[in-house]
Protein backbone atom coordinates (compact mmCIF):
# COMPACT_ATOMS: atom_id res chain seq x y z
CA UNK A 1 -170.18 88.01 29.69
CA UNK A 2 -167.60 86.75 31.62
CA UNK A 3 -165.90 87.48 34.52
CA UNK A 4 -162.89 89.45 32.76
CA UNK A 5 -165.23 91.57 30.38
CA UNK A 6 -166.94 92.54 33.82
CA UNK A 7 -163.95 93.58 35.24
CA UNK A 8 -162.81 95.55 31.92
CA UNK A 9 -165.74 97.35 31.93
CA UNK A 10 -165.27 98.98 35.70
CA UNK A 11 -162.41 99.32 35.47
CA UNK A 12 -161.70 102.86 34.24
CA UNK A 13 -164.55 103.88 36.13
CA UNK A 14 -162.75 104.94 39.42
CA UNK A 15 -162.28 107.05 41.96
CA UNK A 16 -159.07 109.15 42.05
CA UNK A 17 -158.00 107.76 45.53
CA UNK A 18 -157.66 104.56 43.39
CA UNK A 19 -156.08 105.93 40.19
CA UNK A 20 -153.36 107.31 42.59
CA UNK A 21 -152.55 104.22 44.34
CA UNK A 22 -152.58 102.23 40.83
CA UNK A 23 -150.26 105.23 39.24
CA UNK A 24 -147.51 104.50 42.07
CA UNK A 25 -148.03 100.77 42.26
CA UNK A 26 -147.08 100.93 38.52
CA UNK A 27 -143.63 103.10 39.63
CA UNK A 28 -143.49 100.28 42.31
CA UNK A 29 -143.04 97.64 40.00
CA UNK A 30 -141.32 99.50 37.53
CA UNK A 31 -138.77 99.19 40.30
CA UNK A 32 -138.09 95.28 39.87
CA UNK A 33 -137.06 95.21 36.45
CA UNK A 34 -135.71 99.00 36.59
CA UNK A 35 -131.81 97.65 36.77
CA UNK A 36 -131.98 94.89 33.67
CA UNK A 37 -130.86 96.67 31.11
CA UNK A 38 -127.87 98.56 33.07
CA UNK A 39 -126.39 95.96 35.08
CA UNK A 40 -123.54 95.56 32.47
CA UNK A 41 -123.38 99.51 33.01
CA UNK A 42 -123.16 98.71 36.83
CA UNK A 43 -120.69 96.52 36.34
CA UNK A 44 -118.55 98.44 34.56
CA UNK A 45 -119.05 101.72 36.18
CA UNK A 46 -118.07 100.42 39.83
CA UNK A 47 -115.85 98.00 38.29
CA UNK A 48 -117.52 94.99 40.16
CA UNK A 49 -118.33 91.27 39.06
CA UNK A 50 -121.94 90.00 37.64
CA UNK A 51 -122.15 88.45 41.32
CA UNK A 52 -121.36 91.62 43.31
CA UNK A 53 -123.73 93.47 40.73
CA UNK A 54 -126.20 90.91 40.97
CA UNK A 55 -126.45 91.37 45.15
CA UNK A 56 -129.14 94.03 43.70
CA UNK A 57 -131.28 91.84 43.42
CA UNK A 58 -130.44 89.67 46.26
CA UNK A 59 -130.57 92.83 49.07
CA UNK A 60 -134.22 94.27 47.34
CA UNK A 61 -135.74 90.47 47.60
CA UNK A 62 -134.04 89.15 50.86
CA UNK A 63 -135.22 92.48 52.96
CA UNK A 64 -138.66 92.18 50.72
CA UNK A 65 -139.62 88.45 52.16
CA UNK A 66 -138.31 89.72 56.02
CA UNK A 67 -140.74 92.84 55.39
CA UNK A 68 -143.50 90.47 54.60
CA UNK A 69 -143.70 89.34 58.77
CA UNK A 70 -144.18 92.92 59.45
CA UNK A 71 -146.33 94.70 56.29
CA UNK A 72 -149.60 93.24 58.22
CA UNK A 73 -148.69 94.26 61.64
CA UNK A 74 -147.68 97.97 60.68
CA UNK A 75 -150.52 98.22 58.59
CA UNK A 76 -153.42 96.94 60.99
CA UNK A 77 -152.16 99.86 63.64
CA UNK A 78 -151.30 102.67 61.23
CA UNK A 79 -153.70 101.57 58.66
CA UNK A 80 -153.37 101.54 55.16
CA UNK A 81 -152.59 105.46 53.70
CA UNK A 82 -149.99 105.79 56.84
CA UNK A 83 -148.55 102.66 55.72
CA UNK A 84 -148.70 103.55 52.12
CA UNK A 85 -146.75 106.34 52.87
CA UNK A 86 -144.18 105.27 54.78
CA UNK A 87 -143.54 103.00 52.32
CA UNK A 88 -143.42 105.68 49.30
CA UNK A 89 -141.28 107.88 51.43
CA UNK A 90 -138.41 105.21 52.13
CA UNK A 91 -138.52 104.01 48.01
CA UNK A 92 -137.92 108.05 47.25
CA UNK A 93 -134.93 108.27 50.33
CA UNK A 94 -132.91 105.12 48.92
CA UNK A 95 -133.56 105.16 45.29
CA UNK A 96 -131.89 108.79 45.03
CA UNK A 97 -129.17 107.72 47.72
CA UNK A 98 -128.89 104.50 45.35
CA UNK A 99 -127.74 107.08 42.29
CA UNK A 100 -125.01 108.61 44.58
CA UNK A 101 -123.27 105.10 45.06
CA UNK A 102 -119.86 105.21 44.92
CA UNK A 103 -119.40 101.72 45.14
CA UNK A 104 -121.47 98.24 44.46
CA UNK A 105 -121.43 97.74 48.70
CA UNK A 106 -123.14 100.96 48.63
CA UNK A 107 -125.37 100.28 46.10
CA UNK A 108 -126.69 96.84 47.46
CA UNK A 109 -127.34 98.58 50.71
CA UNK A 110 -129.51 101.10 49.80
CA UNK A 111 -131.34 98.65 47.11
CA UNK A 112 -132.27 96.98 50.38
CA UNK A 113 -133.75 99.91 51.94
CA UNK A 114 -135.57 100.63 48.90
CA UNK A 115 -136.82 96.38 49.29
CA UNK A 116 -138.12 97.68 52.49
CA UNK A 117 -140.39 100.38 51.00
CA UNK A 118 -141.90 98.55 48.39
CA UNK A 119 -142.60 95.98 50.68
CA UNK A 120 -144.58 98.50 52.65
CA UNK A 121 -146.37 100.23 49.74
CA UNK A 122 -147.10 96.87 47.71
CA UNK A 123 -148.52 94.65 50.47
CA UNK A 124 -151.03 97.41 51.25
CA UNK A 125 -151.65 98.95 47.49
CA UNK A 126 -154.31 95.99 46.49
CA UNK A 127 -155.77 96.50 50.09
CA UNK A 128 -156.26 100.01 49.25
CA UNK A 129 -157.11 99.89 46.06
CA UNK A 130 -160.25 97.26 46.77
CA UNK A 131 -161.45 99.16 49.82
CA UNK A 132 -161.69 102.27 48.34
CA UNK A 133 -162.94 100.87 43.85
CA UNK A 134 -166.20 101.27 42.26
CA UNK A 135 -167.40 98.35 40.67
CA UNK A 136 -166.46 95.73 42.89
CA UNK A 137 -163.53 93.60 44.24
CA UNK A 138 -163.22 92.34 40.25
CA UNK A 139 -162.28 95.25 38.79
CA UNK A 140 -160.06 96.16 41.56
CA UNK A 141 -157.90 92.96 41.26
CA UNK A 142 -158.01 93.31 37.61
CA UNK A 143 -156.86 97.43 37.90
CA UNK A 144 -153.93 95.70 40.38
CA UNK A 145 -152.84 93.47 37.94
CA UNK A 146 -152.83 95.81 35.39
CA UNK A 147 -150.86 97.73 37.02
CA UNK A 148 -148.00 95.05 37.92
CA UNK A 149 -148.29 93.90 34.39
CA UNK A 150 -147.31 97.60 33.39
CA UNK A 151 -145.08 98.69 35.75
CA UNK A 152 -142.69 95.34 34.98
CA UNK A 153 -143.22 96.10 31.02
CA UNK A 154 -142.24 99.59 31.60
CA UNK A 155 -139.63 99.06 34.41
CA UNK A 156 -137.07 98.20 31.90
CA UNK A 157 -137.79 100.77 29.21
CA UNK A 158 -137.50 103.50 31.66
CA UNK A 159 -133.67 102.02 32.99
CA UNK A 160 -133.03 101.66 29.00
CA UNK A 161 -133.77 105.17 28.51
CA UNK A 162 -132.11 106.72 31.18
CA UNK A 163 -129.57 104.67 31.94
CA UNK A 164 -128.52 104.59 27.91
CA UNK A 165 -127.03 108.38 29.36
CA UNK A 166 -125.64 107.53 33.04
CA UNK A 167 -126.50 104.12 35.35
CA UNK A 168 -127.36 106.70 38.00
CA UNK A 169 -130.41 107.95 36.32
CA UNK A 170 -133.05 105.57 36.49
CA UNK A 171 -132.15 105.53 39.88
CA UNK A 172 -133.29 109.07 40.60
CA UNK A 173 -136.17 108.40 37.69
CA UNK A 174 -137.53 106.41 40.34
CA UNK A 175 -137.05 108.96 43.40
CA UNK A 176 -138.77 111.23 41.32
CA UNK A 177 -142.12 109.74 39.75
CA UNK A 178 -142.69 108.15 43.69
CA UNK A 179 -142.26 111.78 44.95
CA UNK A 180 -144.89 112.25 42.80
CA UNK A 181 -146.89 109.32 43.74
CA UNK A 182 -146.70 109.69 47.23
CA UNK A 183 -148.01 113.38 46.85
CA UNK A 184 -151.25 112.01 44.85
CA UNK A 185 -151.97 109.64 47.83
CA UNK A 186 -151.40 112.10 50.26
CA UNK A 187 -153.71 114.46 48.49
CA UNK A 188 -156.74 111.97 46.86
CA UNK A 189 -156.69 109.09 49.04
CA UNK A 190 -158.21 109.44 52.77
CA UNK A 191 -157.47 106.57 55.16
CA UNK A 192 -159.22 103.06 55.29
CA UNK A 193 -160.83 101.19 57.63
CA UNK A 194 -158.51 99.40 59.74
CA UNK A 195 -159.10 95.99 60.25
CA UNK A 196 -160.96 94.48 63.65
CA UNK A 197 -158.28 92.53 64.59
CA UNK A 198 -154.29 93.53 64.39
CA UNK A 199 -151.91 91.47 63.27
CA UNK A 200 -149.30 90.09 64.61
CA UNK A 201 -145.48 89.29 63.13
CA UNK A 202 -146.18 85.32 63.45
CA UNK A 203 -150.02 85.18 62.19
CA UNK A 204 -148.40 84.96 58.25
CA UNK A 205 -146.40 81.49 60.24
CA UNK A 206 -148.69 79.86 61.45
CA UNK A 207 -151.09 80.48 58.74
CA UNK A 208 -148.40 78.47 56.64
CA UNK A 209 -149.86 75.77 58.99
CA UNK A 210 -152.27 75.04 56.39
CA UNK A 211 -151.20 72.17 54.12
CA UNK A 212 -152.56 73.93 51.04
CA UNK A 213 -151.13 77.13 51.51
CA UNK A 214 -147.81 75.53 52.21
CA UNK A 215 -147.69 73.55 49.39
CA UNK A 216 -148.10 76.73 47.31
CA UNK A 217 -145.35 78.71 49.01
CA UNK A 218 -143.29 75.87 47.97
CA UNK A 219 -144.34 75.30 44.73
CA UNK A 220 -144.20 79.25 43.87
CA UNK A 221 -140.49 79.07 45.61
CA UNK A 222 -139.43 77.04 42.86
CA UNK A 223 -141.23 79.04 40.22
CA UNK A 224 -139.53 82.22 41.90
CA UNK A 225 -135.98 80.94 41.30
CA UNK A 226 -136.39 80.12 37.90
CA UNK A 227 -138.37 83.24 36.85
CA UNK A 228 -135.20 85.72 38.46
CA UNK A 229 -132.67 83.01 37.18
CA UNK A 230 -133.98 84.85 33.20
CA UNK A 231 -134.69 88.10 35.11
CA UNK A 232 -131.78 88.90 37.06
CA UNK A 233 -128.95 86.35 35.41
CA UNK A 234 -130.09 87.19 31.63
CA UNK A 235 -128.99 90.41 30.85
CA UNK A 236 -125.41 89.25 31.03
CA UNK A 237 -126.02 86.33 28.79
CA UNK A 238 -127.08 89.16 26.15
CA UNK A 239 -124.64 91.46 26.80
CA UNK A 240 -126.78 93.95 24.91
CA UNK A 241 -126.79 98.10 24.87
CA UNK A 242 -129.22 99.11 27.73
CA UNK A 243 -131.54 100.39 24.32
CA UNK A 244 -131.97 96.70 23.23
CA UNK A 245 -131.99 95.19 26.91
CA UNK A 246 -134.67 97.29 27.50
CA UNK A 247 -136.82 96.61 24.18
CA UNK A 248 -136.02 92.64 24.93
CA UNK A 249 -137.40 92.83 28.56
CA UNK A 250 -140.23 95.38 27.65
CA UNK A 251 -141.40 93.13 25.24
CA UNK A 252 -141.07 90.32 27.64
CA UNK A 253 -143.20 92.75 30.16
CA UNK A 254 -145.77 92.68 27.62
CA UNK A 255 -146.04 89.11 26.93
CA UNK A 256 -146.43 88.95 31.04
CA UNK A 257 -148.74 91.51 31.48
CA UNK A 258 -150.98 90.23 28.52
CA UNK A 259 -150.80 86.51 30.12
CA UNK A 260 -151.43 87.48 33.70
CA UNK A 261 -154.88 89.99 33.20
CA UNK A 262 -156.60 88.01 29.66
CA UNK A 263 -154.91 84.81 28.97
CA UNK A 264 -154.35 83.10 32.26
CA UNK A 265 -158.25 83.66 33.43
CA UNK A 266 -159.51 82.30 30.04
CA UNK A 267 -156.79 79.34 30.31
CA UNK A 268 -158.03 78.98 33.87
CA UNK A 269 -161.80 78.17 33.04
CA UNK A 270 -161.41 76.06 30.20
CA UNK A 271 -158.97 73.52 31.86
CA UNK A 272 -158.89 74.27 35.64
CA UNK A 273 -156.17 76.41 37.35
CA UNK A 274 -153.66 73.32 38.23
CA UNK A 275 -153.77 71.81 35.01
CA UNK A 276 -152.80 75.34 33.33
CA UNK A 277 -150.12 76.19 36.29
CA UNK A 278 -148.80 71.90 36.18
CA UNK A 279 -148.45 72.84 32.48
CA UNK A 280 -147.28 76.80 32.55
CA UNK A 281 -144.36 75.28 34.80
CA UNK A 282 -143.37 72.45 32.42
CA UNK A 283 -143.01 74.54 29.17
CA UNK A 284 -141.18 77.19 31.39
CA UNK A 285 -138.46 74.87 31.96
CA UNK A 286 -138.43 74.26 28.61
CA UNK A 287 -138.06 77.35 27.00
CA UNK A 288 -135.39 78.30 29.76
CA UNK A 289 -133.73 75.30 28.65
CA UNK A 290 -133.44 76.90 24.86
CA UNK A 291 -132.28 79.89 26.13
CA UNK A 292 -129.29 78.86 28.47
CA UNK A 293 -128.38 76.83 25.44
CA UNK A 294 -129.81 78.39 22.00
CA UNK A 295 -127.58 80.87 19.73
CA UNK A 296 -128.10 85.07 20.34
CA UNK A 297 -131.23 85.36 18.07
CA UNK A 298 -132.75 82.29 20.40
CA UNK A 299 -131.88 83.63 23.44
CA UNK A 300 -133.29 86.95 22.83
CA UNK A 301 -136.39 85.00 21.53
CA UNK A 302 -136.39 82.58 24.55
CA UNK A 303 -136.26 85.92 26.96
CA UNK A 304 -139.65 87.04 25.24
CA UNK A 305 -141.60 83.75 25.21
CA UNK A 306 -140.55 83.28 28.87
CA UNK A 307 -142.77 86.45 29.77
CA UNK A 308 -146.12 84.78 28.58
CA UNK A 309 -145.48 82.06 30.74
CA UNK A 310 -144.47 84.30 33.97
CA UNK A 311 -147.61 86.32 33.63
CA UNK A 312 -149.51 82.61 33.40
CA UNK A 313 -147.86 81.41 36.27
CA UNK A 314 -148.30 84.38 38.56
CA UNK A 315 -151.99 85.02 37.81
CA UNK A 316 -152.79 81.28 39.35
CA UNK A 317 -150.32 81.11 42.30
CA UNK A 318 -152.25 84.77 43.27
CA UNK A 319 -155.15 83.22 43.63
CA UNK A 320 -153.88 79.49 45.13
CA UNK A 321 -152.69 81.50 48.01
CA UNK A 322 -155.65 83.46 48.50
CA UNK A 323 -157.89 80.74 48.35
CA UNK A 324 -156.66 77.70 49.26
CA UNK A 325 -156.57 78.20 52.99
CA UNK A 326 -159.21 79.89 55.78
CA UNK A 327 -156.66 82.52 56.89
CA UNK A 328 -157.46 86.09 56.14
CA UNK A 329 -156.09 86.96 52.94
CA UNK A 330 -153.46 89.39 54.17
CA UNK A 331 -152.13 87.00 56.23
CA UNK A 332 -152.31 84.09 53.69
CA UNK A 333 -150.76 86.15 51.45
CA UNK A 334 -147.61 87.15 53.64
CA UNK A 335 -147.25 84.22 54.56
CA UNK A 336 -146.88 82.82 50.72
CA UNK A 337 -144.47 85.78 49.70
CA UNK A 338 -142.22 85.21 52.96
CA UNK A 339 -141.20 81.55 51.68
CA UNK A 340 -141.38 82.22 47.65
CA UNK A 341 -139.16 85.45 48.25
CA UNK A 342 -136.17 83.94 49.35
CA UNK A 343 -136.17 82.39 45.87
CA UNK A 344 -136.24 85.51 44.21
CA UNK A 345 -132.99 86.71 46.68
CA UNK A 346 -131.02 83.33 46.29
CA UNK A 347 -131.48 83.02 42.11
CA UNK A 348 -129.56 86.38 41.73
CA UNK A 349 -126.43 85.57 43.43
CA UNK A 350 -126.30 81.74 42.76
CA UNK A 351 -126.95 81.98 38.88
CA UNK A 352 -123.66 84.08 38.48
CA UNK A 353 -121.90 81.88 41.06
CA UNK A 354 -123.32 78.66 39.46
CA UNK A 355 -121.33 80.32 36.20
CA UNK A 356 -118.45 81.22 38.01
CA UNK A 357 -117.76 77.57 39.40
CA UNK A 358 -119.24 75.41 35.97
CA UNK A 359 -119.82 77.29 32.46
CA UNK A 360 -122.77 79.76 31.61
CA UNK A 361 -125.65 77.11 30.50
CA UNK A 362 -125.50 75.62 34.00
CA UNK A 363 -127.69 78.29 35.48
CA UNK A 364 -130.16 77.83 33.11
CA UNK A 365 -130.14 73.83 33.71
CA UNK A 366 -131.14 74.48 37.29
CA UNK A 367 -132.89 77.01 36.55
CA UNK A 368 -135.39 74.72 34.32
CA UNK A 369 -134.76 72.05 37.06
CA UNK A 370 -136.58 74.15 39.68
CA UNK A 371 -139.00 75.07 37.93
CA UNK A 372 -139.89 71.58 37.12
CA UNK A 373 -139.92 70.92 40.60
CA UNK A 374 -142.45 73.78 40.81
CA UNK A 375 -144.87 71.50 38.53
CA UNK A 376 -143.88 68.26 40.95
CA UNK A 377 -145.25 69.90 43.97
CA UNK A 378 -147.94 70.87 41.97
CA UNK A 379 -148.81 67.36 40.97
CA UNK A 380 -147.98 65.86 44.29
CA UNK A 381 -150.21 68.13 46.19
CA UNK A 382 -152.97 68.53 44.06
CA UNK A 383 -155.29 67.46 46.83
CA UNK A 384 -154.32 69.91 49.04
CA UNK A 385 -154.33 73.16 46.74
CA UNK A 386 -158.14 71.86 46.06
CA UNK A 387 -159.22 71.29 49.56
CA UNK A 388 -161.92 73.49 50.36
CA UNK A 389 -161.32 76.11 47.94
CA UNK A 390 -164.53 76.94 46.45
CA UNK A 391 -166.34 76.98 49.93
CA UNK A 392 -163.90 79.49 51.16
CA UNK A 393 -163.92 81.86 48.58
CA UNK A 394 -167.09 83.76 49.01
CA UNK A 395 -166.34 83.75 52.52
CA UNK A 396 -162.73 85.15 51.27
CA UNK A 397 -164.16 88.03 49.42
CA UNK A 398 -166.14 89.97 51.78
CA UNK A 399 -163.15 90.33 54.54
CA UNK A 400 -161.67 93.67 55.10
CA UNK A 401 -158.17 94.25 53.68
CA UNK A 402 -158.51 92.30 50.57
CA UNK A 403 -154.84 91.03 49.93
CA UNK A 404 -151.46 92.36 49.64
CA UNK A 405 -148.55 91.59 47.17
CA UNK A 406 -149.61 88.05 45.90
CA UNK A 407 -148.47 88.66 42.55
């Protein structure tokens, strides 16, 4: 049996301390893709430009790599419930003031304090969720995933269904089912062990030290760029009701969430992870290619496919930066998501702005460009994301605090 069918079968056999942190780390990521399907509705109902709209995206990701310096120092004093809940509490504070806006300005702003909190919550969640799962660190990771893979599927169905009504809804969707969350954690989940040693803001720096780890961060800031280019940019290329944005990008969340927990691990022992990721990377910048360029009916098509590959690519970067160096995987870990972040911040606004200046299939060009670069670094560095991997691993996977947002 491998090490998936292990997983599969602990997994639903949990305590509710971690059932509550998975529920809300499934709102959490609902969160990313909540605004796909109504930033035409955005746009039109503060009467502001793809770009302005797009700043959504920019403000959530751009405060979300800043937060990453400071997730591991707040948590390693407070712990991890505190921090949990500081986190919740801010996403439920600026996702309702984000359905008052009265303009886009407003809106950006408090999408960024909103970046904040689910920086807070999603750093700690997999650190919770290990320390306090039956069954082992396996099934924990795998319950994590699962719940990213869900919470992006269902992200967009929920801002479909709600926003088909009002653009404000989703947006106080979200305040809602966190209220919720947060009350679960507060009421199932009793604080963790904090770790030995704090944390300081630079210890995710200079663990990017590590020529291994570095050449991941890189590599995945590539990736990053390209996979918000069809995230973020996308929707206005379909120009779609928010009903069939949201099918298109739920299926897509499928395909991702499908890829990332069975395919990617299966891909991943028959051919080795750099060969699958080298490869994942390549066909990405394919298929993006197609869609910046392909009629409707491809595009649509292309927007699916695109998820399989995402959910690929994520799975192996996860565990490239938690392995690949000997810094403790918190630290690793922020240190990763602080450089490929800024990717996910810049793709928003320049695909629009790349549009604005050329014609709409340029995004997509550089979007497949980057992403090709992605697979370069890959290559290039191959020694380095090797280098004592497998020794470090075991040593990896009895350390307190077990990772934060990797994914």
């Amino acid at each position: 049996m491998d090490s998936f069918d292990a997983g599969a079968g602990g997994i639903l056999r949990q305590p509710k301390a971690v059932w509550a942190t998975a529920g809300a780390s499934v709102v959490a990521f609902m969160g990313i893709g909540l605004v796909d399907p109504i930033l035409p509705s955005i746009a039109q109902g503060l009467r502001a430009t793809p770009s302005q709209v797009s700043l959504l995206f920019t403000s959530y990701f751009l405060i979300t790599a800043v937060a990453m310096l400071l997730t591991g120092f707040v948590s390693s004093r407070i712990g991890g419930r505190r921090t949990l809940l500081v986190g919740l509490a801010f996403v439920v504070v600026f996702a309702g003031l984000a359905g008052t806006s009265g303009s886009v300005g407003q809106l950006v702003g408090f999408r960024a304090g909103w970046g904040l909190g689910n920086a807070l919550f999603v750093s700690t969640a997999l650190a919770v969720i290990v320390g306090a799962a039956a069954g082992g660190s396996a099934a924990a990771i795998l319950l994590y995933e699962s719940a990213l893979g869900l919470g992006m599927a269902c992200g967009p169905l929920l801002g479909a269904l709600l926003g088909n009504a009002s653009w404000r809804y989703p947006f106080f969707g979200t305040a809602t089912l966190m209220a919720i969350g947060f009350l679960c954690i507060a009421a199932f989940l009793k604080e963790q062990p904090k770790p030995a040693r704090k944390t300081s803001i630079l210890d995710p720096i200079k663990a990017l030290g590590h020529g291994g780890l570095a050449s991941a961060a890189v590599s995945a800031f590539f990736y990053n760029y390209t996979f918000f280019t069809v995230l973020a940019f996308t929707p206005f290329v379909l120009n779609m009701t928010p009903y069939r944005s949201g099918a298109v990008f739920f299926a897509w969340g499928l395909l991702l969430a499908v890829f990332s927990v069975i395919v990617a691990p299966r891909m991943q022992k028959r051919f080795g992870s750099l060969k699958v990721l080298g490869g994942s990377l390549v066909v990405l910048a394919v298929d993006v290619l197609v869609l910046g360029y392909g009629d409707h009916t491809t595009a649509v098509v292309c927007t699916i496919l695109s998820g399989a590959f995402i959910g690929v690519n994520n799975t192996v970067y996860t565990e490239l930066a938690l392995g690949v160096s000997d810094a403790p995987r918190p630290v690793a870990s922020a240190g990763y998501n602080f450089v490929r972040w800024f990717a996910a911040a810049a793709a928003p606004y320049f695909a629009p702005k790349i549009e604005e200046w050329t014609d709409i299939h340029v995004p997509f060009v550089v979007a497949a460009v980057t992403a090709v670069l992605g697979a370069v670094v890959v290559l290039v560095r191959r020694r380095a994301l090797t280098h004592e991997a497998e020794e470090l691993q075991p040593r990896h996977a009895t350390e307190d605090g077990v990772g934060v947002f990797a994914n």
